[in-house]
PDB file of N, CA and C in Angstrom:
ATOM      1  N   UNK A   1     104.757 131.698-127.186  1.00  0.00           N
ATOM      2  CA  UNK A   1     103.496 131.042-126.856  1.00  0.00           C
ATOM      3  C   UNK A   1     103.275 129.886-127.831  1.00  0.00           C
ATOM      4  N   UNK A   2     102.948 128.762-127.160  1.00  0.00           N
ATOM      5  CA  UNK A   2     102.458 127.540-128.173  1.00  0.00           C
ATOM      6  C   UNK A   2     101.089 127.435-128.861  1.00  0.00           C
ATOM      7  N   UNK A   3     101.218 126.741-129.858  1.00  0.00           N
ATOM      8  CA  UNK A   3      99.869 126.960-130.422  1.00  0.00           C
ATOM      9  C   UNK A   3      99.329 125.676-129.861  1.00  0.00           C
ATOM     10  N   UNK A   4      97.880 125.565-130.169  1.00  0.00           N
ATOM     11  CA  UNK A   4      97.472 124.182-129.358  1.00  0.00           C
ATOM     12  C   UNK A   4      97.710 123.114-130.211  1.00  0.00           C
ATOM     13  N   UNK A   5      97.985 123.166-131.354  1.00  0.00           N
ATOM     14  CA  UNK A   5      98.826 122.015-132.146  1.00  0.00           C
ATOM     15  C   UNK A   5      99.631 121.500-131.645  1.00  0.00           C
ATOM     16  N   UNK A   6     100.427 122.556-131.303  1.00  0.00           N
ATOM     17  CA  UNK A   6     101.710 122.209-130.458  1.00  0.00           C
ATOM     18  C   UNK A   6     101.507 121.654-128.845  1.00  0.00           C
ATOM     19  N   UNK A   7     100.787 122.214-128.321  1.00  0.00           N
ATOM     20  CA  UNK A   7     100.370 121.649-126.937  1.00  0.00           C
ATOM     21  C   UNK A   7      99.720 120.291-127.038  1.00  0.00           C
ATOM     22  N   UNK A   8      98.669 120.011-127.955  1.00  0.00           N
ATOM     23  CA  UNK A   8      98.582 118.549-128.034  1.00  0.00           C
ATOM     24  C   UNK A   8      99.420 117.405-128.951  1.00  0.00           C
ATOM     25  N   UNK A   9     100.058 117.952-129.650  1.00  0.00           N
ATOM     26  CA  UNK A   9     101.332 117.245-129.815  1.00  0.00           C
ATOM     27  C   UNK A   9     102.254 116.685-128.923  1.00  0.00           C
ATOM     28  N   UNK A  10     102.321 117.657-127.616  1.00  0.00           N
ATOM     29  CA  UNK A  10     103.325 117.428-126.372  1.00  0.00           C
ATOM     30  C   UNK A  10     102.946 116.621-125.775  1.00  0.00           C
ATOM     31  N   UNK A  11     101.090 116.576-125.510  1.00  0.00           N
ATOM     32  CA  UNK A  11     100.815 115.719-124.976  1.00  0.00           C
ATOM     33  C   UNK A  11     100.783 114.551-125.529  1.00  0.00           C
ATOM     34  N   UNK A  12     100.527 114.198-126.488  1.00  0.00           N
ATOM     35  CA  UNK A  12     100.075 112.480-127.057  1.00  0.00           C
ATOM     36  C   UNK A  12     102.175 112.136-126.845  1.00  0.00           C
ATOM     37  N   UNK A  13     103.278 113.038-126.788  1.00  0.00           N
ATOM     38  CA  UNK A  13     104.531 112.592-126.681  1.00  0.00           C
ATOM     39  C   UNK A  13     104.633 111.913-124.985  1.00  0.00           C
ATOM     40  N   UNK A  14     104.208 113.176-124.144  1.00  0.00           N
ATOM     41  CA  UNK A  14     104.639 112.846-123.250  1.00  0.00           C
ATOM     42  C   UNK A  14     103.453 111.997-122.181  1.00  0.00           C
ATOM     43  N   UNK A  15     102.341 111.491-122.660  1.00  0.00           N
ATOM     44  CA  UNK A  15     101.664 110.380-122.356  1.00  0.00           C
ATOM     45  C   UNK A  15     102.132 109.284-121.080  1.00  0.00           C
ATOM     46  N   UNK A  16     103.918 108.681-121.764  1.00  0.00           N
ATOM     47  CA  UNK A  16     104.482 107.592-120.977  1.00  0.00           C
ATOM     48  C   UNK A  16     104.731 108.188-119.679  1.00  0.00           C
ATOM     49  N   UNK A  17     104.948 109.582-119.083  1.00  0.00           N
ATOM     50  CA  UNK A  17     105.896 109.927-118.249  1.00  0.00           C
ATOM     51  C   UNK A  17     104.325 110.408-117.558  1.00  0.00           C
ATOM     52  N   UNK A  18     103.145 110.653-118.272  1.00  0.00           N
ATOM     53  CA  UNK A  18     102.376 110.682-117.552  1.00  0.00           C
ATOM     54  C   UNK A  18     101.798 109.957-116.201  1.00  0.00           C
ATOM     55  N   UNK A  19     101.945 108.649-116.734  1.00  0.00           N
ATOM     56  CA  UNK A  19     101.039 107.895-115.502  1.00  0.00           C
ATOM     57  C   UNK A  19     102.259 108.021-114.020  1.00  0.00           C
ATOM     58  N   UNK A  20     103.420 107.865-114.000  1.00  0.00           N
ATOM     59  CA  UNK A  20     104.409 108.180-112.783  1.00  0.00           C
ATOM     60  C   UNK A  20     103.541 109.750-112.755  1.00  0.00           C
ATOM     61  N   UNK A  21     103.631 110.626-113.289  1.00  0.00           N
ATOM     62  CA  UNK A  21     103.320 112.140-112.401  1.00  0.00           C
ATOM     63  C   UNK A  21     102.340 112.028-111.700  1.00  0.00           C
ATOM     64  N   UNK A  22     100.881 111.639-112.429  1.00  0.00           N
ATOM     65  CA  UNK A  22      99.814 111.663-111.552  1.00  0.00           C
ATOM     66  C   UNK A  22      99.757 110.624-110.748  1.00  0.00           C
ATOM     67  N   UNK A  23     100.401 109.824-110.385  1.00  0.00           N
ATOM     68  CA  UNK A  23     100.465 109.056-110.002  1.00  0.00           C
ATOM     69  C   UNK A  23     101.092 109.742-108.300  1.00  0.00           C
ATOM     70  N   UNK A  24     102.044 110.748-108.562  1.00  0.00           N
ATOM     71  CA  UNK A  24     102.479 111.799-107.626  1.00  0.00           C
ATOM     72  C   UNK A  24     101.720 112.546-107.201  1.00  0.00           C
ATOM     73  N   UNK A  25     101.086 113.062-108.253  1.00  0.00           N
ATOM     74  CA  UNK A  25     100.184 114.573-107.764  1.00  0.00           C
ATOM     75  C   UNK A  25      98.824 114.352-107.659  1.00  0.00           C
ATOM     76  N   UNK A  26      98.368 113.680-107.813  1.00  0.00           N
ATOM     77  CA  UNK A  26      96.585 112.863-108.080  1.00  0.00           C
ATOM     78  C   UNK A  26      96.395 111.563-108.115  1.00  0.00           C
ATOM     79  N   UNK A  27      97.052 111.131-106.682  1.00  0.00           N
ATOM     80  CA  UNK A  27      96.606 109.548-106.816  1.00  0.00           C
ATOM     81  C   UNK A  27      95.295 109.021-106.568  1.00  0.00           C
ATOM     82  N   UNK A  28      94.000 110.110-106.458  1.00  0.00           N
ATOM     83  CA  UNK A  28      93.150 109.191-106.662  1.00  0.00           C
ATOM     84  C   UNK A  28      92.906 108.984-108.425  1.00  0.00           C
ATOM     85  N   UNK A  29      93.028 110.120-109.060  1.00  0.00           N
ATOM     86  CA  UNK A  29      92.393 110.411-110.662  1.00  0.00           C
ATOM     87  C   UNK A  29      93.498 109.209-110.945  1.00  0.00           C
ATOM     88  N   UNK A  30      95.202 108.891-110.550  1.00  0.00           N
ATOM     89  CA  UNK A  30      96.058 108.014-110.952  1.00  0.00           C
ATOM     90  C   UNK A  30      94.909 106.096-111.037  1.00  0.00           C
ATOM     91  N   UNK A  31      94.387 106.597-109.727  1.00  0.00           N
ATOM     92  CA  UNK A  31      93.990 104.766-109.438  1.00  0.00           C
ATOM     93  C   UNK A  31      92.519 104.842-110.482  1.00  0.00           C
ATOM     94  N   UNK A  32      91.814 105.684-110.578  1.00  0.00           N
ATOM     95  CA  UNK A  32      90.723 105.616-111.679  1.00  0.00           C
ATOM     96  C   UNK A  32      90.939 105.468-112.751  1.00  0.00           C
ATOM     97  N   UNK A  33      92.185 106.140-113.504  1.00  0.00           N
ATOM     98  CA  UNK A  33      92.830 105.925-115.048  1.00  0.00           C
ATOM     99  C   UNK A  33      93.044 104.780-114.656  1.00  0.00           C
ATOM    100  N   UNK A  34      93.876 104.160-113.980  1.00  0.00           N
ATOM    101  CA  UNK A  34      94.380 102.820-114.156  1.00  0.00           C
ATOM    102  C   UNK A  34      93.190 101.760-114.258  1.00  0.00           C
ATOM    103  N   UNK A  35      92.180 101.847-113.617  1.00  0.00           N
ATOM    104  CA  UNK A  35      91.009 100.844-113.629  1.00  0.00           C
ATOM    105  C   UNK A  35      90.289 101.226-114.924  1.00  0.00           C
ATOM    106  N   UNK A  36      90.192 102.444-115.554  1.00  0.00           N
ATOM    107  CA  UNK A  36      89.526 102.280-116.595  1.00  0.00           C
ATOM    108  C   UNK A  36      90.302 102.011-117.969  1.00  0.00           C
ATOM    109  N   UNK A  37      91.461 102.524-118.020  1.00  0.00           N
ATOM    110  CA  UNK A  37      92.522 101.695-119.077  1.00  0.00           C
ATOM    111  C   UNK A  37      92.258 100.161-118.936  1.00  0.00           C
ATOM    112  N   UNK A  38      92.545  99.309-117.481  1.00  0.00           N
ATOM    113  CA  UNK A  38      92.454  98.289-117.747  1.00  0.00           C
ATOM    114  C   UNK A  38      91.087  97.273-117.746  1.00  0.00           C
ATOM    115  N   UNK A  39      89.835  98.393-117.752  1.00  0.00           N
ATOM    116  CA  UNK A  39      88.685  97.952-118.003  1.00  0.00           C
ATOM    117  C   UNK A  39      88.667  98.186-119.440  1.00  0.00           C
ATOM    118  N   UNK A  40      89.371  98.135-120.237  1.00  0.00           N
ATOM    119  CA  UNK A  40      89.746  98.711-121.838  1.00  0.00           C
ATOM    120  C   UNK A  40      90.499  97.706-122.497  1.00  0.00           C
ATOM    121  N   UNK A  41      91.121  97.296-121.143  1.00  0.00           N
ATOM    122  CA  UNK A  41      92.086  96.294-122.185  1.00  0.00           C
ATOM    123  C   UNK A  41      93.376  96.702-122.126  1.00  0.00           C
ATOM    124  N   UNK A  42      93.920  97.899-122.251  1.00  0.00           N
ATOM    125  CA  UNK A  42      95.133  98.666-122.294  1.00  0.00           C
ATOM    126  C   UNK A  42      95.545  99.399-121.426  1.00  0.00           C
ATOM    127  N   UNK A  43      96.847 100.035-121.816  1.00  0.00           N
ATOM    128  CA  UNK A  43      97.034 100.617-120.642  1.00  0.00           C
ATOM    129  C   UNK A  43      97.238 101.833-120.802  1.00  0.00           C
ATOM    130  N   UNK A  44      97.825 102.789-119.189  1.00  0.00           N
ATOM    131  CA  UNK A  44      97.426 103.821-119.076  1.00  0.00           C
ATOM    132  C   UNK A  44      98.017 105.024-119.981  1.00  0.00           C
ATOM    133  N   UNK A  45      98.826 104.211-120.560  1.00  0.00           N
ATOM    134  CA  UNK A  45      99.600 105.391-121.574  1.00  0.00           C
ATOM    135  C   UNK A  45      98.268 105.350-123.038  1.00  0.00           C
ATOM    136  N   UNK A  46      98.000 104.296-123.384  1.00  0.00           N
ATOM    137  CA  UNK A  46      97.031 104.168-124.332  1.00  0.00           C
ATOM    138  C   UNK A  46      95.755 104.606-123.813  1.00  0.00           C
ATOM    139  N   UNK A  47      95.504 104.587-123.188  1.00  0.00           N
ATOM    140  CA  UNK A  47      94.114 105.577-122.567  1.00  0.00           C
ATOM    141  C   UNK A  47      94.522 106.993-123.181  1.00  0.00           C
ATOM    142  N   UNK A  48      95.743 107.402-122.279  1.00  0.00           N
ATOM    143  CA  UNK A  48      95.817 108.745-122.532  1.00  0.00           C
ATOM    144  C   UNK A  48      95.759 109.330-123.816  1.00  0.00           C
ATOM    145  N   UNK A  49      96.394 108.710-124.773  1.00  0.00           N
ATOM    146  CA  UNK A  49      96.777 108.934-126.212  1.00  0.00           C
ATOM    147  C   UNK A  49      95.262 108.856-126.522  1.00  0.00           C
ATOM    148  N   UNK A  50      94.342 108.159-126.498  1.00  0.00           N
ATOM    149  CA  UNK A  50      93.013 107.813-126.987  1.00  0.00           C
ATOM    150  C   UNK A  50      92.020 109.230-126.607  1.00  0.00           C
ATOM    151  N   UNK A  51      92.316 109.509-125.009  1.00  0.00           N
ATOM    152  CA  UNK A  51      91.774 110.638-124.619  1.00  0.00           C
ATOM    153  C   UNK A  51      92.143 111.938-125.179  1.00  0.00           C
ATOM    154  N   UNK A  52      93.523 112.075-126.000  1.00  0.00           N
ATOM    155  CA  UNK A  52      93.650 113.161-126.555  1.00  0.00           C
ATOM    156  C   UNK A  52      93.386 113.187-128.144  1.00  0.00           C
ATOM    157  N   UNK A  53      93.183 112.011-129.212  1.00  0.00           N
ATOM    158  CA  UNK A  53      92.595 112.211-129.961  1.00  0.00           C
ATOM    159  C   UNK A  53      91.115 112.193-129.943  1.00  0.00           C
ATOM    160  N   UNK A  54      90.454 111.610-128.962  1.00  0.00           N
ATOM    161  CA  UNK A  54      89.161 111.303-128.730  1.00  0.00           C
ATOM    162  C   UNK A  54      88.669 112.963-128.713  1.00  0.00           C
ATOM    163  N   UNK A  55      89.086 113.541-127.584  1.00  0.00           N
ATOM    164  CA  UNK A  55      88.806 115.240-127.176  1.00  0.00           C
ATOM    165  C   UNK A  55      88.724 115.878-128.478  1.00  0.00           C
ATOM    166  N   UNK A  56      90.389 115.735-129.137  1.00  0.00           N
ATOM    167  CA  UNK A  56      90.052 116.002-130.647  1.00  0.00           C
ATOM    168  C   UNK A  56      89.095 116.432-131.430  1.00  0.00           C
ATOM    169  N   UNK A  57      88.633 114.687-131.482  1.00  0.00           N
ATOM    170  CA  UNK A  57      87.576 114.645-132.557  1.00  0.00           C
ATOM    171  C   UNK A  57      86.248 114.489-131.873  1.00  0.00           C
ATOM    172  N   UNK A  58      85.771 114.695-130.761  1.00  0.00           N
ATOM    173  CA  UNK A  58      84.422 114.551-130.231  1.00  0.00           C
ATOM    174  C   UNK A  58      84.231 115.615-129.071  1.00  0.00           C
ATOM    175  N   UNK A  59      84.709 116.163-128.912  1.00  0.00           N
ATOM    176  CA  UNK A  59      84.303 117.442-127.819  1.00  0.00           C
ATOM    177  C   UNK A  59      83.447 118.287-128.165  1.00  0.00           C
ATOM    178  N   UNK A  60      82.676 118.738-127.857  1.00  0.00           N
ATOM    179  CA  UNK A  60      81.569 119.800-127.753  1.00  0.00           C
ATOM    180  C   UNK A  60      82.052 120.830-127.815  1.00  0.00           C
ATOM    181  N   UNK A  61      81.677 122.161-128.607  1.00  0.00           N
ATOM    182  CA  UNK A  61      82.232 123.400-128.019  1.00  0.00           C
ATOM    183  C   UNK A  61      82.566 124.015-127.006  1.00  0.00           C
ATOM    184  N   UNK A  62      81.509 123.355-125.965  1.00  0.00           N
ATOM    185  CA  UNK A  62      81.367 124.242-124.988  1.00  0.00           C
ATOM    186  C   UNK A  62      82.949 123.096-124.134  1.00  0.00           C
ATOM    187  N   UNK A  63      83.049 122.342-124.350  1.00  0.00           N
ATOM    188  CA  UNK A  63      84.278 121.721-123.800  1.00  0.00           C
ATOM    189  C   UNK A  63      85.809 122.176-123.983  1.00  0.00           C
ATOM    190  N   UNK A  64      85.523 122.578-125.381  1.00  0.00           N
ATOM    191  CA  UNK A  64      87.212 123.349-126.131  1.00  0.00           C
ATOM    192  C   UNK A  64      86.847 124.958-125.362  1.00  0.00           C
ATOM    193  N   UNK A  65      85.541 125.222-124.917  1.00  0.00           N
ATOM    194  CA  UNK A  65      85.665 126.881-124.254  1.00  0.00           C
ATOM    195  C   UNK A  65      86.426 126.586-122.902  1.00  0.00           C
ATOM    196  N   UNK A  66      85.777 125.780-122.683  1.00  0.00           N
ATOM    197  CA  UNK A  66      86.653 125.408-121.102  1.00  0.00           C
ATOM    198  C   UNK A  66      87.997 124.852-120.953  1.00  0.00           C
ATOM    199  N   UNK A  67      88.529 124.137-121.864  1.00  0.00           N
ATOM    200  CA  UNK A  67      89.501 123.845-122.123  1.00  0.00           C
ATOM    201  C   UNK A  67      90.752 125.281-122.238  1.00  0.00           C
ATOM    202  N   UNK A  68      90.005 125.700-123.251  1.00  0.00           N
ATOM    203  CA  UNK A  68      90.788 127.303-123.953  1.00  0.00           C
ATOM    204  C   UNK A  68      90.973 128.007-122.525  1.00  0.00           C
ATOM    205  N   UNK A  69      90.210 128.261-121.940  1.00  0.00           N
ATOM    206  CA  UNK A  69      90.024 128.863-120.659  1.00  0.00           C
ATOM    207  C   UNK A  69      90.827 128.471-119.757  1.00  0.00           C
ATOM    208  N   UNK A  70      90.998 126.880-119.425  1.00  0.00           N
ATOM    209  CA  UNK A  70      92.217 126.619-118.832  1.00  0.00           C
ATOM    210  C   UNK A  70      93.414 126.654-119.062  1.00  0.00           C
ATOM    211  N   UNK A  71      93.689 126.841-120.278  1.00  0.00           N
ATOM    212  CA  UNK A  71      95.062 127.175-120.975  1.00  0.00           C
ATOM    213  C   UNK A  71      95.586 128.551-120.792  1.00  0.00           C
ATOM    214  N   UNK A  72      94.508 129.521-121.094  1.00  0.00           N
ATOM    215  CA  UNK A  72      95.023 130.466-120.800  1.00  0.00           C
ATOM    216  C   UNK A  72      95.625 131.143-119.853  1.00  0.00           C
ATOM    217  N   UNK A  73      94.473 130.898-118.422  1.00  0.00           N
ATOM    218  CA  UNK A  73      95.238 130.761-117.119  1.00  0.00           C
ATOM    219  C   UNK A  73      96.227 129.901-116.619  1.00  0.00           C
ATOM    220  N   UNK A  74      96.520 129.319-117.318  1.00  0.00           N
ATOM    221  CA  UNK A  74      97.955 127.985-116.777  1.00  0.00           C
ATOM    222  C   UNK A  74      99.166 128.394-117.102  1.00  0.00           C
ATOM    223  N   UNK A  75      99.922 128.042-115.949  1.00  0.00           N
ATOM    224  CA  UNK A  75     101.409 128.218-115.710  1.00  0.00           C
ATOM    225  C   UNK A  75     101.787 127.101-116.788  1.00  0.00           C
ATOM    226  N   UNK A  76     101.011 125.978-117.096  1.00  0.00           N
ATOM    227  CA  UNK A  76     101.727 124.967-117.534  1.00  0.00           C
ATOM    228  C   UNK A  76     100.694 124.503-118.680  1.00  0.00           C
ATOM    229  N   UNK A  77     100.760 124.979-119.333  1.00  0.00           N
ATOM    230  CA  UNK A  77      99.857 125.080-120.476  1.00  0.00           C
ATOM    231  C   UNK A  77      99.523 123.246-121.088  1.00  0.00           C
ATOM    232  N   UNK A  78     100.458 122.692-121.228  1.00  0.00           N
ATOM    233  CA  UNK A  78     100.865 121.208-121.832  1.00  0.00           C
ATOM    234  C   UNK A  78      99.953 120.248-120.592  1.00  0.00           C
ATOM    235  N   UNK A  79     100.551 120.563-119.748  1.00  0.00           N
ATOM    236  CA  UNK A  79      99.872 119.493-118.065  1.00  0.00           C
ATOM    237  C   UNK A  79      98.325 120.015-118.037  1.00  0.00           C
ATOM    238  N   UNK A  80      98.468 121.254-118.025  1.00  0.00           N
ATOM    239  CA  UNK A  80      96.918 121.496-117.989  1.00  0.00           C
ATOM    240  C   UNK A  80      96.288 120.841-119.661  1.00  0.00           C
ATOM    241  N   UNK A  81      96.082 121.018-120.398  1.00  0.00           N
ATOM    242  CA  UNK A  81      95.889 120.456-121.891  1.00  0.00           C
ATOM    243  C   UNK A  81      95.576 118.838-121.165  1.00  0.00           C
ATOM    244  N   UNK A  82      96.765 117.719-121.086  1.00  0.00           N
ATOM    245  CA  UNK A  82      96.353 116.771-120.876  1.00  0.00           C
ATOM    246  C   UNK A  82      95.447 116.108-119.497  1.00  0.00           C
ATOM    247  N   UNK A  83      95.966 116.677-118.682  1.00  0.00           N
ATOM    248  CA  UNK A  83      94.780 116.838-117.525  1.00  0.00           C
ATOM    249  C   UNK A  83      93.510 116.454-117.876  1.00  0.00           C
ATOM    250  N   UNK A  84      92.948 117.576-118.369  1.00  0.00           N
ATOM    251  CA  UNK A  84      91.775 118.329-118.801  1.00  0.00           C
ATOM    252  C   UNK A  84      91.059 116.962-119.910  1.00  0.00           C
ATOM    253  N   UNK A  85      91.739 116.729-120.837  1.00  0.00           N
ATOM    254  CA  UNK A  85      91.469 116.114-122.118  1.00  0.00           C
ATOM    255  C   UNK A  85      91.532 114.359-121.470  1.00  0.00           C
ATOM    256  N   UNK A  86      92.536 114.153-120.567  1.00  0.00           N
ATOM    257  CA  UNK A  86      92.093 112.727-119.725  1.00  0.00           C
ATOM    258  C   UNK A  86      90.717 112.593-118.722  1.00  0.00           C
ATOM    259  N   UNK A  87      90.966 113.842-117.819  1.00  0.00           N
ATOM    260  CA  UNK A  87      89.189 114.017-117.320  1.00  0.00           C
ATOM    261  C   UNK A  87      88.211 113.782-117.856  1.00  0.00           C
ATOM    262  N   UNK A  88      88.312 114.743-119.067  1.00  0.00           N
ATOM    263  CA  UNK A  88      86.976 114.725-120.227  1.00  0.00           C
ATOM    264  C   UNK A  88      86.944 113.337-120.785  1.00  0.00           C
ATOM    265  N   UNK A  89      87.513 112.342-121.370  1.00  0.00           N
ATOM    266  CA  UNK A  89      87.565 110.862-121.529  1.00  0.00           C
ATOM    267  C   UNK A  89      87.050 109.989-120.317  1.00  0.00           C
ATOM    268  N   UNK A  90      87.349 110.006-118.942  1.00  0.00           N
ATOM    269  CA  UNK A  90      87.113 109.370-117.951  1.00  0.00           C
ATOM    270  C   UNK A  90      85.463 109.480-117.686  1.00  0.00           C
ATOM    271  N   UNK A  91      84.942 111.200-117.767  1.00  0.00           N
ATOM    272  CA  UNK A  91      84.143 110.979-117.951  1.00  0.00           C
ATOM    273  C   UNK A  91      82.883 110.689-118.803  1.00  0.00           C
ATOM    274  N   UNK A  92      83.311 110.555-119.849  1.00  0.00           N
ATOM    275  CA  UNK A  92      82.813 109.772-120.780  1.00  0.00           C
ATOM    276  C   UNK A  92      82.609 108.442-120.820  1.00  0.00           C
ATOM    277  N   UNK A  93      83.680 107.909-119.644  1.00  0.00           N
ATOM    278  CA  UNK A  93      83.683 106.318-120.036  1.00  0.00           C
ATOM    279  C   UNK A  93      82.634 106.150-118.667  1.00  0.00           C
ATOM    280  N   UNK A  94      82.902 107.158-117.941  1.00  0.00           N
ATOM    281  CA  UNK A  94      82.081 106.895-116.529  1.00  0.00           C
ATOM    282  C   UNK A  94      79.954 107.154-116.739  1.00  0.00           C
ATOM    283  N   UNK A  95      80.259 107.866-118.109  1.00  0.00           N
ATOM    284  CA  UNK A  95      78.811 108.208-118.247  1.00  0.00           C
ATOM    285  C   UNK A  95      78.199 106.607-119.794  1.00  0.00           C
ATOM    286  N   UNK A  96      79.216 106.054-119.846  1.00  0.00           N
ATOM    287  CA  UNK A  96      78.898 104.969-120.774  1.00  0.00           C
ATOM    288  C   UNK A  96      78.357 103.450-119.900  1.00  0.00           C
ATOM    289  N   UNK A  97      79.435 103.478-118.971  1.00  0.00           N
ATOM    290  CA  UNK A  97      79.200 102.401-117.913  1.00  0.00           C
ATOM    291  C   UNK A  97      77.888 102.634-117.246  1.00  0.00           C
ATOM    292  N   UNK A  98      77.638 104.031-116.825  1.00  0.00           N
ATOM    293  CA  UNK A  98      75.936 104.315-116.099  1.00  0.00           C
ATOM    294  C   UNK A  98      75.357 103.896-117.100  1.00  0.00           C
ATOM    295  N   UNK A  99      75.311 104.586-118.417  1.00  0.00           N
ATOM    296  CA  UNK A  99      74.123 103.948-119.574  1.00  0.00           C
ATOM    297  C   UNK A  99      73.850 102.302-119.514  1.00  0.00           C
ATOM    298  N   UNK A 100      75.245 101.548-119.587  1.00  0.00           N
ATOM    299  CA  UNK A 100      75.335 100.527-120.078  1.00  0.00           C
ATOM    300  C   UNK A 100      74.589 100.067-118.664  1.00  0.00           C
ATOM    301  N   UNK A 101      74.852 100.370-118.169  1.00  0.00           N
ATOM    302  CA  UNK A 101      74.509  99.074-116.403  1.00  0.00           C
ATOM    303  C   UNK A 101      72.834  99.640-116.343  1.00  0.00           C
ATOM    304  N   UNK A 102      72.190 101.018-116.665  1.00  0.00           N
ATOM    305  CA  UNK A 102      71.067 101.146-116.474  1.00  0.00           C
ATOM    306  C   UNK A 102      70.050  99.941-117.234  1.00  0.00           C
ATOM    307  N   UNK A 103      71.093  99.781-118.753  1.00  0.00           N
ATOM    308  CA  UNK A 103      70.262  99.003-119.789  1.00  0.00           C
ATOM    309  C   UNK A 103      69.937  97.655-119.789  1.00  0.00           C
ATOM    310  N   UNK A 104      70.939  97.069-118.749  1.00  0.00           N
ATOM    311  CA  UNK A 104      71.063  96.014-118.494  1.00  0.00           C
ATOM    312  C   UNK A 104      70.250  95.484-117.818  1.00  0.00           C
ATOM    313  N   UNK A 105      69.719  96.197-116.870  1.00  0.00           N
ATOM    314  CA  UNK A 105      68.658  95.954-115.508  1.00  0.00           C
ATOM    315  C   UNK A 105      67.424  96.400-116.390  1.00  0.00           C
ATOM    316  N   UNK A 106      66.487  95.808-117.062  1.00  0.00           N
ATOM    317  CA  UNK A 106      65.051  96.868-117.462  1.00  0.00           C
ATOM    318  C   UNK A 106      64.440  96.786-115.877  1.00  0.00           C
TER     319      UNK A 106
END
Protein backbone atom coordinates (compact mmCIF):
# COMPACT_ATOMS: atom_id res chain seq x y z
CA UNK A 1 0.00 0.00 0.00
CA UNK A 2 1.26 3.58 -0.84
CA UNK A 3 1.48 6.18 1.45
CA UNK A 4 -0.06 9.46 0.24
CA UNK A 5 3.41 10.94 -0.02
CA UNK A 6 3.89 8.58 -2.34
CA UNK A 7 0.60 8.93 -4.23
CA UNK A 8 1.13 12.62 -4.60
CA UNK A 9 4.49 12.33 -5.62
CA UNK A 10 3.12 10.08 -8.61
CA UNK A 11 0.99 12.56 -9.32
CA UNK A 12 2.93 15.95 -9.67
CA UNK A 13 5.37 13.00 -11.98
CA UNK A 14 2.83 11.88 -14.01
CA UNK A 15 0.98 15.33 -14.65
CA UNK A 16 2.43 15.30 -18.59
CA UNK A 17 0.67 11.99 -19.53
CA UNK A 18 -2.22 13.44 -17.80
CA UNK A 19 -3.83 15.82 -20.14
CA UNK A 20 -3.84 12.83 -23.29
CA UNK A 21 -5.84 10.47 -20.56
CA UNK A 22 -8.51 12.78 -19.68
CA UNK A 23 -8.57 13.92 -22.57
CA UNK A 24 -9.81 10.03 -23.33
CA UNK A 25 -11.85 9.44 -20.42
CA UNK A 26 -13.39 13.02 -19.54
CA UNK A 27 -13.44 15.15 -22.38
CA UNK A 28 -15.60 17.52 -21.03
CA UNK A 29 -13.42 18.09 -17.43
CA UNK A 30 -10.31 17.67 -20.49
CA UNK A 31 -11.85 20.98 -22.44
CA UNK A 32 -12.44 22.95 -18.94
CA UNK A 33 -8.72 22.26 -17.67
CA UNK A 34 -7.60 23.38 -20.89
CA UNK A 35 -9.56 26.80 -20.81
CA UNK A 36 -8.65 27.41 -17.36
CA UNK A 37 -4.81 26.61 -17.63
CA UNK A 38 -4.94 28.85 -20.52
CA UNK A 39 -6.99 31.50 -18.75
CA UNK A 40 -3.69 31.25 -16.41
CA UNK A 41 -1.35 31.68 -18.82
CA UNK A 42 -0.01 28.06 -18.76
CA UNK A 43 -0.58 25.01 -19.50
CA UNK A 44 -2.34 21.99 -18.69
CA UNK A 45 0.44 20.11 -17.22
CA UNK A 46 1.22 23.31 -15.02
CA UNK A 47 -2.26 23.63 -13.83
CA UNK A 48 -2.07 20.21 -12.73
CA UNK A 49 1.20 20.41 -10.78
CA UNK A 50 -0.26 23.77 -9.18
CA UNK A 51 -3.52 21.85 -8.31
CA UNK A 52 -1.59 19.30 -6.45
CA UNK A 53 0.53 21.52 -4.41
CA UNK A 54 -2.26 24.02 -4.08
CA UNK A 55 -4.67 20.92 -2.45
CA UNK A 56 -1.53 20.46 -0.42
CA UNK A 57 -1.29 23.49 1.13
CA UNK A 58 -4.93 24.93 1.14
CA UNK A 59 -7.56 22.25 1.48
CA UNK A 60 -9.92 22.18 4.22
CA UNK A 61 -10.26 19.16 6.28
CA UNK A 62 -13.26 18.31 5.34
CA UNK A 63 -11.68 18.07 1.64
CA UNK A 64 -8.57 15.63 2.67
CA UNK A 65 -11.84 13.49 4.43
CA UNK A 66 -13.18 13.18 1.08
CA UNK A 67 -10.25 12.83 -0.62
CA UNK A 68 -9.01 9.93 2.03
CA UNK A 69 -12.34 8.41 1.31
CA UNK A 70 -11.75 8.25 -2.27
CA UNK A 71 -8.55 6.61 -1.97
CA UNK A 72 -9.57 4.15 -0.03
CA UNK A 73 -12.24 2.87 -2.24
CA UNK A 74 -10.09 3.15 -5.48
CA UNK A 75 -8.80 0.57 -7.66
CA UNK A 76 -6.40 3.24 -8.69
CA UNK A 77 -5.40 5.07 -5.89
CA UNK A 78 -2.76 7.66 -7.92
CA UNK A 79 -5.71 8.59 -10.84
CA UNK A 80 -8.12 8.92 -8.22
CA UNK A 81 -5.59 11.32 -5.94
CA UNK A 82 -5.08 13.51 -9.07
CA UNK A 83 -8.55 13.58 -10.35
CA UNK A 84 -9.86 14.67 -7.18
CA UNK A 85 -7.01 17.34 -6.34
CA UNK A 86 -7.50 18.86 -10.22
CA UNK A 87 -11.42 19.10 -9.52
CA UNK A 88 -10.82 20.68 -6.20
CA UNK A 89 -8.47 23.51 -8.06
CA UNK A 90 -11.01 23.99 -10.98
CA UNK A 91 -13.26 24.64 -8.56
CA UNK A 92 -11.67 27.08 -6.90
CA UNK A 93 -10.78 28.91 -9.91
CA UNK A 94 -14.52 28.59 -10.96
CA UNK A 95 -15.61 30.08 -7.51
CA UNK A 96 -12.83 33.07 -7.97
CA UNK A 97 -14.08 34.06 -11.48
CA UNK A 98 -17.95 34.21 -9.85
CA UNK A 99 -16.40 36.49 -7.04
CA UNK A 100 -14.37 38.40 -9.42
CA UNK A 101 -17.22 39.06 -12.21
CA UNK A 102 -19.84 39.68 -9.22
CA UNK A 103 -17.32 42.61 -8.09
CA UNK A 104 -17.00 44.00 -11.13
CA UNK A 105 -20.68 44.78 -11.86
CA UNK A 106 -21.70 46.84 -8.34
Amino acid sequence: MATLGEILASAKRSSAGFERWIAAREPDMAEELRGAALAEGGSVTSFVRVAVADFARFASEEDWVQLTSRLRDSDDPGTTCLLSMVGWRMEQVRAHRTHASHGAHP
